[in-house]
PDB file of N, CA and C in Angstrom:
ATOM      1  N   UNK A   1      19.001-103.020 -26.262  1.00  0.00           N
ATOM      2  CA  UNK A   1      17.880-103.778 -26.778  1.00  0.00           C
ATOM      3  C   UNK A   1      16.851-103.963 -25.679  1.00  0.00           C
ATOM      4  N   UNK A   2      15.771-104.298 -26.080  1.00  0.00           N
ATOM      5  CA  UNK A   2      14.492-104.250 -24.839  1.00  0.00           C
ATOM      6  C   UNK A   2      14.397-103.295 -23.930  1.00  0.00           C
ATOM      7  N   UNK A   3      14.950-101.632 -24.258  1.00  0.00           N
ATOM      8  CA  UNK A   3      14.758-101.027 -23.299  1.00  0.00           C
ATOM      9  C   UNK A   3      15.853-101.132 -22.107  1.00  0.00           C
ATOM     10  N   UNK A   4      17.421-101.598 -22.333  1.00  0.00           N
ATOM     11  CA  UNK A   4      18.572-102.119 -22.300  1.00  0.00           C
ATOM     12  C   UNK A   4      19.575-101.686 -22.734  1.00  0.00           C
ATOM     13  N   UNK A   5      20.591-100.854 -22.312  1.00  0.00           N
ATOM     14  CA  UNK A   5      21.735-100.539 -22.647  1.00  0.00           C
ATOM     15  C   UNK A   5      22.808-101.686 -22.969  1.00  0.00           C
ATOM     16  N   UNK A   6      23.425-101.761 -24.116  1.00  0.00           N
ATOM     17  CA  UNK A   6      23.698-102.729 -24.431  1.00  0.00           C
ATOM     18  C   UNK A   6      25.502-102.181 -23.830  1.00  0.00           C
ATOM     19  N   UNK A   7      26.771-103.327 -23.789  1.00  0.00           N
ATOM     20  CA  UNK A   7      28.087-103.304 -23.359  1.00  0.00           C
ATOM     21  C   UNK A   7      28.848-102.675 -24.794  1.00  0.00           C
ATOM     22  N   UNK A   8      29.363-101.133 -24.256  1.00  0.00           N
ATOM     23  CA  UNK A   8      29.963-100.941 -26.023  1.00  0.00           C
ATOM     24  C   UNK A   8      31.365-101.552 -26.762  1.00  0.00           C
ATOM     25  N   UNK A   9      31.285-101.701 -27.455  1.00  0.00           N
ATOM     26  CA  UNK A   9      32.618-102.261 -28.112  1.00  0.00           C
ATOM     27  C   UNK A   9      33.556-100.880 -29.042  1.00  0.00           C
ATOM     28  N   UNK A  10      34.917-101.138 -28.437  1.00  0.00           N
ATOM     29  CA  UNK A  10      35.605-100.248 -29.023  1.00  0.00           C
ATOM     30  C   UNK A  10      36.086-100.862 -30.405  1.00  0.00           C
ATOM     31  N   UNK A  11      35.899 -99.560 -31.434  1.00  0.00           N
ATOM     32  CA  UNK A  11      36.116 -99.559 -33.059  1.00  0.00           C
ATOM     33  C   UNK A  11      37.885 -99.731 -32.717  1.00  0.00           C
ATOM     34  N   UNK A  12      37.963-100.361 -33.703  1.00  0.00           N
ATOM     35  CA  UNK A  12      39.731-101.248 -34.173  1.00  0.00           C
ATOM     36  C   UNK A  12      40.281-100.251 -34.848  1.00  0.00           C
ATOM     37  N   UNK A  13      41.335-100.297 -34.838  1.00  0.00           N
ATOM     38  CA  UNK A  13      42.236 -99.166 -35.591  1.00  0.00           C
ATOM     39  C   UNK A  13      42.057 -98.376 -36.469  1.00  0.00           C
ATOM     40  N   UNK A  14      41.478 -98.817 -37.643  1.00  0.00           N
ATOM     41  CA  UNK A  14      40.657 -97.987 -38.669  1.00  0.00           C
ATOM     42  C   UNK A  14      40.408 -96.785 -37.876  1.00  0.00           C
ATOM     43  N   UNK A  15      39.902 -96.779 -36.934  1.00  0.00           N
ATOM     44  CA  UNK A  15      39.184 -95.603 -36.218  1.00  0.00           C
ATOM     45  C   UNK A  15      39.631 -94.903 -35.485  1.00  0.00           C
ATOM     46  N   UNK A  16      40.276 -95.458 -34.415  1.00  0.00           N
ATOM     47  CA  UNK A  16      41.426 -94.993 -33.468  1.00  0.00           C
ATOM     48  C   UNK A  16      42.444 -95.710 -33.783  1.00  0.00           C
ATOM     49  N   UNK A  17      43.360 -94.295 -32.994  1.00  0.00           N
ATOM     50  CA  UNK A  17      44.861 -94.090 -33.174  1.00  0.00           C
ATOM     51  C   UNK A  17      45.482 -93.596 -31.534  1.00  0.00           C
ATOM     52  N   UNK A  18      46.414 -93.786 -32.166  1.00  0.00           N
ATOM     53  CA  UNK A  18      46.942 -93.216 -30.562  1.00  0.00           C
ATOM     54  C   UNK A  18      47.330 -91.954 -29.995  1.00  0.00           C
ATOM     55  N   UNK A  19      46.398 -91.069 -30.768  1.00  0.00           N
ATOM     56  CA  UNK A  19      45.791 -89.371 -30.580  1.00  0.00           C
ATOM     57  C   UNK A  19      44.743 -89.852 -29.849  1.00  0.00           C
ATOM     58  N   UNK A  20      44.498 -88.645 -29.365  1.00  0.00           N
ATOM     59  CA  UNK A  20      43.325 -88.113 -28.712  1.00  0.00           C
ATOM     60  C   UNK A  20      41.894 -87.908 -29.644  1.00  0.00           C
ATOM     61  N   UNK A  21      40.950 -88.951 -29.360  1.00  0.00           N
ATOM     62  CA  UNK A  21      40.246 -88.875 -30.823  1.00  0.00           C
ATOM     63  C   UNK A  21      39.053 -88.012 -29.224  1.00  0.00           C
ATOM     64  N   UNK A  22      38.568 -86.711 -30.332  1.00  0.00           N
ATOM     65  CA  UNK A  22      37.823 -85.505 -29.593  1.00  0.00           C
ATOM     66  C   UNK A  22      36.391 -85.834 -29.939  1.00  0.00           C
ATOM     67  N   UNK A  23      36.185 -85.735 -31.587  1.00  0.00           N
ATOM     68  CA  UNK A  23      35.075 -85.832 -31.779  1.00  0.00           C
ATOM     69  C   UNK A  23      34.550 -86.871 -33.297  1.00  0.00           C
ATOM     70  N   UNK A  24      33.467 -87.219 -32.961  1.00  0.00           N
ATOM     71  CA  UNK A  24      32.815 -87.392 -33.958  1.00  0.00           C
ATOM     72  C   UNK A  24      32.030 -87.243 -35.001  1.00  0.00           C
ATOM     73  N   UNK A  25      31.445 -87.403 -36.345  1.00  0.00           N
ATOM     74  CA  UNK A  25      30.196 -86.656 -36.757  1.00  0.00           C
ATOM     75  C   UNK A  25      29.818 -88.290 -38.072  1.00  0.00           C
ATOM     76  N   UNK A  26      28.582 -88.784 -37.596  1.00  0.00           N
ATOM     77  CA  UNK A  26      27.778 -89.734 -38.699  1.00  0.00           C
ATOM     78  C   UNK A  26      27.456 -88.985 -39.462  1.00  0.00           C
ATOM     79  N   UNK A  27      27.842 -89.390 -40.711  1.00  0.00           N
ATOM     80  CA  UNK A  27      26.563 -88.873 -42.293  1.00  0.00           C
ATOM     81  C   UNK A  27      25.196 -88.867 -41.542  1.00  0.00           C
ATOM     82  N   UNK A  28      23.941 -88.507 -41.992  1.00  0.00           N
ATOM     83  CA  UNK A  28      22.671 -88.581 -41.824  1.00  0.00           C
ATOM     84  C   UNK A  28      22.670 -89.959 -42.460  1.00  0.00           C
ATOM     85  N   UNK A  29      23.286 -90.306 -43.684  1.00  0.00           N
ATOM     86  CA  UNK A  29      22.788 -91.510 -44.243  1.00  0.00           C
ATOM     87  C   UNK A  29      23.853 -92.845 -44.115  1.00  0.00           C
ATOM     88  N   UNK A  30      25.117 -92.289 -43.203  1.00  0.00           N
ATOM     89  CA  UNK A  30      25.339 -93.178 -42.492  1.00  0.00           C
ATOM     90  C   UNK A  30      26.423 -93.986 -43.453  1.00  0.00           C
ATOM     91  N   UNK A  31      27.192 -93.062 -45.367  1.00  0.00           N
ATOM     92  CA  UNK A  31      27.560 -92.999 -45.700  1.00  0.00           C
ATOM     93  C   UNK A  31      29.427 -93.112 -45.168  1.00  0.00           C
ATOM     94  N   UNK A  32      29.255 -92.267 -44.406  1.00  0.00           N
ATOM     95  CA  UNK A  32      30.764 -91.665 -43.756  1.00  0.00           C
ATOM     96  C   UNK A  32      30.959 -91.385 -42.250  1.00  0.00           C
ATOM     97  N   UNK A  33      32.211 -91.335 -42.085  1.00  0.00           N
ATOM     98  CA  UNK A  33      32.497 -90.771 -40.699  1.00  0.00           C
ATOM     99  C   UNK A  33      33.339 -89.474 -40.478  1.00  0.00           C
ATOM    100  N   UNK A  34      33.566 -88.489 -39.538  1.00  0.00           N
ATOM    101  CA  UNK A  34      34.331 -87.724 -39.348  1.00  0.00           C
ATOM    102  C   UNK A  34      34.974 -87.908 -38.113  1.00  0.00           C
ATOM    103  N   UNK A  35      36.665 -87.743 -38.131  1.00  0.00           N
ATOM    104  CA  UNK A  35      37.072 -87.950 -36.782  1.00  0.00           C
ATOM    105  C   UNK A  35      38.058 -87.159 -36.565  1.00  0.00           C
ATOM    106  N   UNK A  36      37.850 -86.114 -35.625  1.00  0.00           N
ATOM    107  CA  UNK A  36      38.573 -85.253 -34.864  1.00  0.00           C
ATOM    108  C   UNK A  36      39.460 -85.850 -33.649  1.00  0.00           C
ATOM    109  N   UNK A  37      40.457 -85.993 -34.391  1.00  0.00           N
ATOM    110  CA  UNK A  37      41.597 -86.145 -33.105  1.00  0.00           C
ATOM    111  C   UNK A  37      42.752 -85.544 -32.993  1.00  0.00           C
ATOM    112  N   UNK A  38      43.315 -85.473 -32.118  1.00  0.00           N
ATOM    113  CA  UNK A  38      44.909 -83.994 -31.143  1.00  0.00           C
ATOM    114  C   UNK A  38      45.462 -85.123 -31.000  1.00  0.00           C
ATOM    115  N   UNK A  39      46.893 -84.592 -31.825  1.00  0.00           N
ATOM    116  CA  UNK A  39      48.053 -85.410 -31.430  1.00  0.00           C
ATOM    117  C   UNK A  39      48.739 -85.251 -30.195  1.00  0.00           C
ATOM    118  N   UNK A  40      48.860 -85.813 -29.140  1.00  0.00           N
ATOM    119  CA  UNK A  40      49.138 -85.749 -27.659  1.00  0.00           C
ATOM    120  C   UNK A  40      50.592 -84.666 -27.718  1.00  0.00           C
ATOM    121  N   UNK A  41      51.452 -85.087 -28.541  1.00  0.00           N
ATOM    122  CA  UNK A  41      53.040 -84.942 -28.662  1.00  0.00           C
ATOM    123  C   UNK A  41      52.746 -83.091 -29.120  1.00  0.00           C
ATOM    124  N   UNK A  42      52.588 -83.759 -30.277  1.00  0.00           N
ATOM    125  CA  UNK A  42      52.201 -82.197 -31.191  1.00  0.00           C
ATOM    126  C   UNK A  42      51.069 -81.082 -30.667  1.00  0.00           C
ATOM    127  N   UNK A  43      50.195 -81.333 -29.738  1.00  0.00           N
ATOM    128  CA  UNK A  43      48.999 -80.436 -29.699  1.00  0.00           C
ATOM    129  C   UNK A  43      48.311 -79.957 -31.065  1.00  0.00           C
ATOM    130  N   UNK A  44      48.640 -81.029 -32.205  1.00  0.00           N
ATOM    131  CA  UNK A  44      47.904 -80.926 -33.404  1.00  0.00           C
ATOM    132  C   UNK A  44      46.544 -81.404 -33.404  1.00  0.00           C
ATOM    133  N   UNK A  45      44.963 -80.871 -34.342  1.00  0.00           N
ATOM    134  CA  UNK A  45      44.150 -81.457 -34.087  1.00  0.00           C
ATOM    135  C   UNK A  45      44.260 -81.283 -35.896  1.00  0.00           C
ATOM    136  N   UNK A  46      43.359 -83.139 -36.404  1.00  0.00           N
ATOM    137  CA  UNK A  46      43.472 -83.507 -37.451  1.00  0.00           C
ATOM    138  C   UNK A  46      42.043 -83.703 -37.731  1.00  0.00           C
ATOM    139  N   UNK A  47      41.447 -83.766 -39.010  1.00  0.00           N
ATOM    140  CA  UNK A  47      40.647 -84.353 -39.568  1.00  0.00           C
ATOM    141  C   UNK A  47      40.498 -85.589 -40.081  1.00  0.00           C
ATOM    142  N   UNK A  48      39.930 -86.858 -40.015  1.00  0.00           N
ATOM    143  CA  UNK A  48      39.658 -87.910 -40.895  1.00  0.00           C
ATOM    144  C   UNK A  48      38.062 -88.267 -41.157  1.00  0.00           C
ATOM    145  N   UNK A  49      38.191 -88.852 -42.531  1.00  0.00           N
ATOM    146  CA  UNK A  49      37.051 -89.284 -42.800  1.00  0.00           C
ATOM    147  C   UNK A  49      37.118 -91.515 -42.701  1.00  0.00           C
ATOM    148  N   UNK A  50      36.374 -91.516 -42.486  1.00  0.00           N
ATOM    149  CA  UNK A  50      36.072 -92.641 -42.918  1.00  0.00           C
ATOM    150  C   UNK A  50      34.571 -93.571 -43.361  1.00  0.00           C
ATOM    151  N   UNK A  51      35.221 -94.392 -44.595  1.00  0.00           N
ATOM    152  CA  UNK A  51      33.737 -94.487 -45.654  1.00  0.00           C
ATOM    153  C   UNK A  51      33.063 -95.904 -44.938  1.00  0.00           C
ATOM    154  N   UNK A  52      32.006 -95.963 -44.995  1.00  0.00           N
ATOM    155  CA  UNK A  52      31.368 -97.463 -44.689  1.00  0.00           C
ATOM    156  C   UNK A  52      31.675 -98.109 -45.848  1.00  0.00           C
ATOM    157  N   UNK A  53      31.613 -99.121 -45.611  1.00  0.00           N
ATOM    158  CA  UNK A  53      31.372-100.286 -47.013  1.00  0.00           C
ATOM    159  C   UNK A  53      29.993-100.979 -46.773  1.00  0.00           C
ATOM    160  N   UNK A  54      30.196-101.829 -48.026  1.00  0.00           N
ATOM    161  CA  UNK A  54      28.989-102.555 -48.713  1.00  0.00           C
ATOM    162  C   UNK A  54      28.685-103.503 -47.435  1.00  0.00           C
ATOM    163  N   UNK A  55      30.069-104.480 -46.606  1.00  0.00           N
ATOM    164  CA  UNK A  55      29.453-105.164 -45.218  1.00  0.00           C
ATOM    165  C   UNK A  55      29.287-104.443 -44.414  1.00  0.00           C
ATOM    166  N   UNK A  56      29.204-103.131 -44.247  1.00  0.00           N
ATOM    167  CA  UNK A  56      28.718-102.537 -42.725  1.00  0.00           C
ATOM    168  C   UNK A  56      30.357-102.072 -42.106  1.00  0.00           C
ATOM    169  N   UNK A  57      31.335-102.791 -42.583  1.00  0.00           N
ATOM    170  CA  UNK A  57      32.487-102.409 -41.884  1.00  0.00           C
ATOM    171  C   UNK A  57      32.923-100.699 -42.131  1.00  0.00           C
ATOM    172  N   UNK A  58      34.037-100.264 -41.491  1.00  0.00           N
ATOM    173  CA  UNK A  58      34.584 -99.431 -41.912  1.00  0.00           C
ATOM    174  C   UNK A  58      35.676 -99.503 -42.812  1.00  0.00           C
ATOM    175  N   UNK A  59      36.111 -98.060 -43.634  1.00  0.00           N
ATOM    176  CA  UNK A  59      37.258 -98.564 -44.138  1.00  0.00           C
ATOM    177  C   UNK A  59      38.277 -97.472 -43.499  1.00  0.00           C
ATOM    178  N   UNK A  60      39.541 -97.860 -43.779  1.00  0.00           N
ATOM    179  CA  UNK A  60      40.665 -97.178 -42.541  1.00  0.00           C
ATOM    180  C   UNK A  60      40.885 -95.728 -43.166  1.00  0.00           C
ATOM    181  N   UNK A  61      40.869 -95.173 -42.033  1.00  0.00           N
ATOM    182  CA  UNK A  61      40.604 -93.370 -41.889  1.00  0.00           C
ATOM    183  C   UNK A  61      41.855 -92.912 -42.719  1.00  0.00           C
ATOM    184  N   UNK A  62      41.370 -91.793 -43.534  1.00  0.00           N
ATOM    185  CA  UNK A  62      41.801 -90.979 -44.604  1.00  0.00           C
ATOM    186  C   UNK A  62      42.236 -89.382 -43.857  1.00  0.00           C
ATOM    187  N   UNK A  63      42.998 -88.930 -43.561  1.00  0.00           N
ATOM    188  CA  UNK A  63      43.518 -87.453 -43.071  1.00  0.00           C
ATOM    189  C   UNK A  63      43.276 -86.743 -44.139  1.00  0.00           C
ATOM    190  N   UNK A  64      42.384 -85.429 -43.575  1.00  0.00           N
ATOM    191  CA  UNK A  64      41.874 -84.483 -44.499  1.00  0.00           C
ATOM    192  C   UNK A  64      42.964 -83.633 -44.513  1.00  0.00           C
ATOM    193  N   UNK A  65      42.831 -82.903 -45.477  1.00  0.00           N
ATOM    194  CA  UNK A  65      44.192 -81.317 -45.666  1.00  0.00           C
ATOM    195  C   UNK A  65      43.770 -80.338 -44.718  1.00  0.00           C
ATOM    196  N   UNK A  66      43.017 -80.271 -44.101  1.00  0.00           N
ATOM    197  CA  UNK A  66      42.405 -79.066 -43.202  1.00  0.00           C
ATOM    198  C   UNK A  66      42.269 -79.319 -41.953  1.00  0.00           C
ATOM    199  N   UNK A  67      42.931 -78.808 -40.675  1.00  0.00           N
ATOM    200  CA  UNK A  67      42.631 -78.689 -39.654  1.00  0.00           C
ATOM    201  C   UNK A  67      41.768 -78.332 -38.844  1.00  0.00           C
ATOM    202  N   UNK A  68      41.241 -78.907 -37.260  1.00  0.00           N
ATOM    203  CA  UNK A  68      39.675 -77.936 -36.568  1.00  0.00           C
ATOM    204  C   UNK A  68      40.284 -77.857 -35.469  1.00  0.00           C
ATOM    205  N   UNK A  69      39.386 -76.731 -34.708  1.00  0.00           N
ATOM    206  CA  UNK A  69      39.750 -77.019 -33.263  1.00  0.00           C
ATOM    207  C   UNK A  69      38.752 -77.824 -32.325  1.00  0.00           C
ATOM    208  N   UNK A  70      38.427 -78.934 -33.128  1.00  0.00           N
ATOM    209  CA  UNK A  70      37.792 -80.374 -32.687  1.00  0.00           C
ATOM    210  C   UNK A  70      36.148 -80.519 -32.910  1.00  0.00           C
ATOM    211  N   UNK A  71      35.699 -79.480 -33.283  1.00  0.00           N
ATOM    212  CA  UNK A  71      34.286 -79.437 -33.619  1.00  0.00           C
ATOM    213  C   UNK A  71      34.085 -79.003 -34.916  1.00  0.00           C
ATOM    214  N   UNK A  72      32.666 -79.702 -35.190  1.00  0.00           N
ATOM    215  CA  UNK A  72      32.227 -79.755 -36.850  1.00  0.00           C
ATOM    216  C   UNK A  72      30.685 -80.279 -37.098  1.00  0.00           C
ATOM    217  N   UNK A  73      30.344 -79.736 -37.742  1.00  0.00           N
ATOM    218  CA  UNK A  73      28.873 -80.195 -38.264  1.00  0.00           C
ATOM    219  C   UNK A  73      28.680 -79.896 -39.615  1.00  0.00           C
ATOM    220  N   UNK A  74      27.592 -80.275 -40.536  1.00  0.00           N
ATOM    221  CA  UNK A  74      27.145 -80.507 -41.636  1.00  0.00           C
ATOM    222  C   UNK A  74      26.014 -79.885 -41.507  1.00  0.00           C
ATOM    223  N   UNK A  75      25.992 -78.922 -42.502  1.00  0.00           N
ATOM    224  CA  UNK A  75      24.611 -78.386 -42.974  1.00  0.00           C
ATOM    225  C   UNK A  75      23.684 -79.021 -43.488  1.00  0.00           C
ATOM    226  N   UNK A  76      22.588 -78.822 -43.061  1.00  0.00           N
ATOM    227  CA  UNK A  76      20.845 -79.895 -43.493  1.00  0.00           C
ATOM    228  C   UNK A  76      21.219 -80.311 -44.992  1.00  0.00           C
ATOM    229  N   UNK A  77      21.725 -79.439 -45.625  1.00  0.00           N
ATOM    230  CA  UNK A  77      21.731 -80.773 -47.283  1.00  0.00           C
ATOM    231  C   UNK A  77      22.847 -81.145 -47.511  1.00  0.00           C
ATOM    232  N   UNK A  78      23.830 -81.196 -46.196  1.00  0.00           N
ATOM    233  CA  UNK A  78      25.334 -82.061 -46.849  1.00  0.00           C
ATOM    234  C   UNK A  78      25.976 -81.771 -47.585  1.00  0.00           C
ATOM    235  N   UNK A  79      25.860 -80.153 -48.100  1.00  0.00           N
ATOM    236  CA  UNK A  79      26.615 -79.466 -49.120  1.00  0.00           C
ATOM    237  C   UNK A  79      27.793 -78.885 -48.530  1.00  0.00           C
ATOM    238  N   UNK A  80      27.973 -78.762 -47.010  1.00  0.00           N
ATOM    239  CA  UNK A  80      28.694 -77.546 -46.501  1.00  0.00           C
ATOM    240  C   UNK A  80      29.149 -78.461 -45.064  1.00  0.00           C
ATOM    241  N   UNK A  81      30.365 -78.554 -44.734  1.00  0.00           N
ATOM    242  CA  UNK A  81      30.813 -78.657 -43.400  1.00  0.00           C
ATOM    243  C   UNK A  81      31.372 -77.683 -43.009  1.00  0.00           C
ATOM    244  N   UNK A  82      31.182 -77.556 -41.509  1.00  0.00           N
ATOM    245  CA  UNK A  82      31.452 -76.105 -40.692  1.00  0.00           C
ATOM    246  C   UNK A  82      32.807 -76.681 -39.609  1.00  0.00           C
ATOM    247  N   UNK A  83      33.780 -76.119 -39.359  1.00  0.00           N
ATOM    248  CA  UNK A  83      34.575 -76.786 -38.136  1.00  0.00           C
ATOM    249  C   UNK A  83      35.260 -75.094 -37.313  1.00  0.00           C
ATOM    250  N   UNK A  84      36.086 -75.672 -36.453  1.00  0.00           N
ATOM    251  CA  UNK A  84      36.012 -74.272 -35.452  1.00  0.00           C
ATOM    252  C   UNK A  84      37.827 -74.253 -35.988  1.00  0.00           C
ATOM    253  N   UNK A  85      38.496 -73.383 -36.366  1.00  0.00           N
ATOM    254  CA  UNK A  85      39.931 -73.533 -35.937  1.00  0.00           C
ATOM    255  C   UNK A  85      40.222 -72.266 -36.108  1.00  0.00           C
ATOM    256  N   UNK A  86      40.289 -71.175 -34.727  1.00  0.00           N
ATOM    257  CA  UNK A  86      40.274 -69.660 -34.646  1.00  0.00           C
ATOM    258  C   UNK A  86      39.526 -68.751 -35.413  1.00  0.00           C
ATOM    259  N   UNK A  87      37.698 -69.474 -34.931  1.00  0.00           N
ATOM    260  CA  UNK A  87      37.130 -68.792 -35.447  1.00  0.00           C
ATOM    261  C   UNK A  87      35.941 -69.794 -36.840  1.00  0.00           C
ATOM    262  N   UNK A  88      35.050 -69.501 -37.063  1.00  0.00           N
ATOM    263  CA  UNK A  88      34.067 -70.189 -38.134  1.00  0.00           C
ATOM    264  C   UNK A  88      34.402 -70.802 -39.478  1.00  0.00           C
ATOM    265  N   UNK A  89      34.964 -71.947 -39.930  1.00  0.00           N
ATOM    266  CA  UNK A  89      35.361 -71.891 -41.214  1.00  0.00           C
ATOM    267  C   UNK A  89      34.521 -72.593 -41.904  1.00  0.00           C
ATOM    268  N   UNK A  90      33.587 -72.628 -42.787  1.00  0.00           N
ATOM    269  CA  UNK A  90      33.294 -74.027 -43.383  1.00  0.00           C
ATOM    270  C   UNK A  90      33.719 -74.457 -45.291  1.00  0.00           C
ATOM    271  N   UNK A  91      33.567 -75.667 -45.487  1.00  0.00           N
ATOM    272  CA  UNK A  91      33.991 -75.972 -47.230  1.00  0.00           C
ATOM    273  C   UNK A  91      33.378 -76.539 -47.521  1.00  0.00           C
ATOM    274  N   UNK A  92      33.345 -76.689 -48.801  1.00  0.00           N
ATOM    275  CA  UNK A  92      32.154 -77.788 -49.640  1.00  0.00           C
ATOM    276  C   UNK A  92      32.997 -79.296 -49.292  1.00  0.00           C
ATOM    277  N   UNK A  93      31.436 -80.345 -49.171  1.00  0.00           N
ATOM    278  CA  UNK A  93      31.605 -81.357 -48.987  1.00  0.00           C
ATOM    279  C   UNK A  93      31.906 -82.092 -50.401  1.00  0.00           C
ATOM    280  N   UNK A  94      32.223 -81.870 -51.445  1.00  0.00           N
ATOM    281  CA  UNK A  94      32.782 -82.012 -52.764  1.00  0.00           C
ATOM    282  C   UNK A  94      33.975 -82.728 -52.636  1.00  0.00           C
ATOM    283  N   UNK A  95      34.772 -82.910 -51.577  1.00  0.00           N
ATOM    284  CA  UNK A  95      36.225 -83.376 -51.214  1.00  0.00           C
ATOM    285  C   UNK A  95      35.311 -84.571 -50.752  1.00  0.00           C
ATOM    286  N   UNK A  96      34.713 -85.099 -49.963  1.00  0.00           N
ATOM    287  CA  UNK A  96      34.031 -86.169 -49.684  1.00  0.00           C
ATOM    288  C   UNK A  96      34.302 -87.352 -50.669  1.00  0.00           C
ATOM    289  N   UNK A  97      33.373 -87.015 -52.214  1.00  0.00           N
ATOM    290  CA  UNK A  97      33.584 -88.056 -53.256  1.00  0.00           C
ATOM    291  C   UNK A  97      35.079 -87.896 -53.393  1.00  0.00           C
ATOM    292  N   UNK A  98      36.260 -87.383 -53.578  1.00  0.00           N
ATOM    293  CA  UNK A  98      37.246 -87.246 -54.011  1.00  0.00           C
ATOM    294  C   UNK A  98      37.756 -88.185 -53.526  1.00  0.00           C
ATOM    295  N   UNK A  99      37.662 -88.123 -52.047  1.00  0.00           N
ATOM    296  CA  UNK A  99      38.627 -89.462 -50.972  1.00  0.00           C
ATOM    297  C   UNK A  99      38.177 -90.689 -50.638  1.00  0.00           C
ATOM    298  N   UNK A 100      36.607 -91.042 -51.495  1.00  0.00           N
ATOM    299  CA  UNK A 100      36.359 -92.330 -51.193  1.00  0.00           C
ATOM    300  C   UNK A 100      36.611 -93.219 -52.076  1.00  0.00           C
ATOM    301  N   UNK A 101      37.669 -94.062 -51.636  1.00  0.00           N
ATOM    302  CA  UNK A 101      38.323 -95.485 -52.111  1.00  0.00           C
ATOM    303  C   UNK A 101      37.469 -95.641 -52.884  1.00  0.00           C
ATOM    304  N   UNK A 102      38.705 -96.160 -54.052  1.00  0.00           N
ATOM    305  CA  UNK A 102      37.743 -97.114 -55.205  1.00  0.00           C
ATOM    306  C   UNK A 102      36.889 -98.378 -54.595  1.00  0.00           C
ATOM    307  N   UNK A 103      35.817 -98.804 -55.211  1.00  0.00           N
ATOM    308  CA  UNK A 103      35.320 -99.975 -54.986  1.00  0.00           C
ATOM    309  C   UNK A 103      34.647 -99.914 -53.443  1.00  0.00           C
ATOM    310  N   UNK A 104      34.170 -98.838 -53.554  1.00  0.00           N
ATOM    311  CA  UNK A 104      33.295 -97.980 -51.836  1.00  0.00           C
ATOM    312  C   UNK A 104      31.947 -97.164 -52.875  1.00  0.00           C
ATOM    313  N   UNK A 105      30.916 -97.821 -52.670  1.00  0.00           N
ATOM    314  CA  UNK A 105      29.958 -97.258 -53.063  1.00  0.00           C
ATOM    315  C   UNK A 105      29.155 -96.287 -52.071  1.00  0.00           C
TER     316      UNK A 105
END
C-alpha cells in the first residue's frame, strides 16, 4: 500500500499441504485457483483447483484426474488449459464447472 510492500500471509490449509506446492495460476476473473504440487515421498506432481466464494475466502482444494510436470496456463478465453507432463498437453476447461461445490457461485 502507498507504494509499500506489504508482510505476506501464508494461505491455511485449504491451499497448502505438505507437498511441495510448485505452482500457481489465478482465473483472470479471479473465479478459481490452480495448484501444482510434488509429493516429496512419491515424486508425484498433482493438480488442484480451488473455487473462491461469495466472502472472498477459499474453498478447500479439489485434486484434478490429470497430472503436470508443474506448469500450466489458460488460453485468452478460458476455454483451454495447457500443462507440461512429457511434452504439451492441454483440455477443455469444461471440468472446471463440474468440480465447483454446490452453493459456490
Amino acid at each position: 500500500m502507498n507504494g509499500e510492500f506489504s508482510e505476506p500471509d501464508k494461505l491455511g490449509k485449504s491451499y497448502n499441504s505438505d507437498d511441495y506446492e510448485a505452482a500457481i495460476l489465478i482465473a483472470p476473473d479471479e473465479e478459481f485457483m490452480l495448484i501444482s504440487s510434488t509429493d516429496i515421498q512419491y515424486r508425484e506432481v498433482k493438480f488442484h483447483i480451488s473455487f473462491k466464494k461469495a466472502d472472498g475466502s477459499w474453498s478447500d482444494r479439489i485434486e484434478l484426474p490429470f497430472y503436470c510436470g508443474g506448469f500450466f496456463a489458460l488460453s485468452p478465453d478460458g476455454k483451454y488449459l495447457f500443462f507440461m507432463n512429457e511434452g504439451i498437453w492441454w483440455v477443455s476447461t469444461s471440468f472446471i464447472d463440474e468440480l465447483k461445490p454446490a452453493g459456490i457461485d
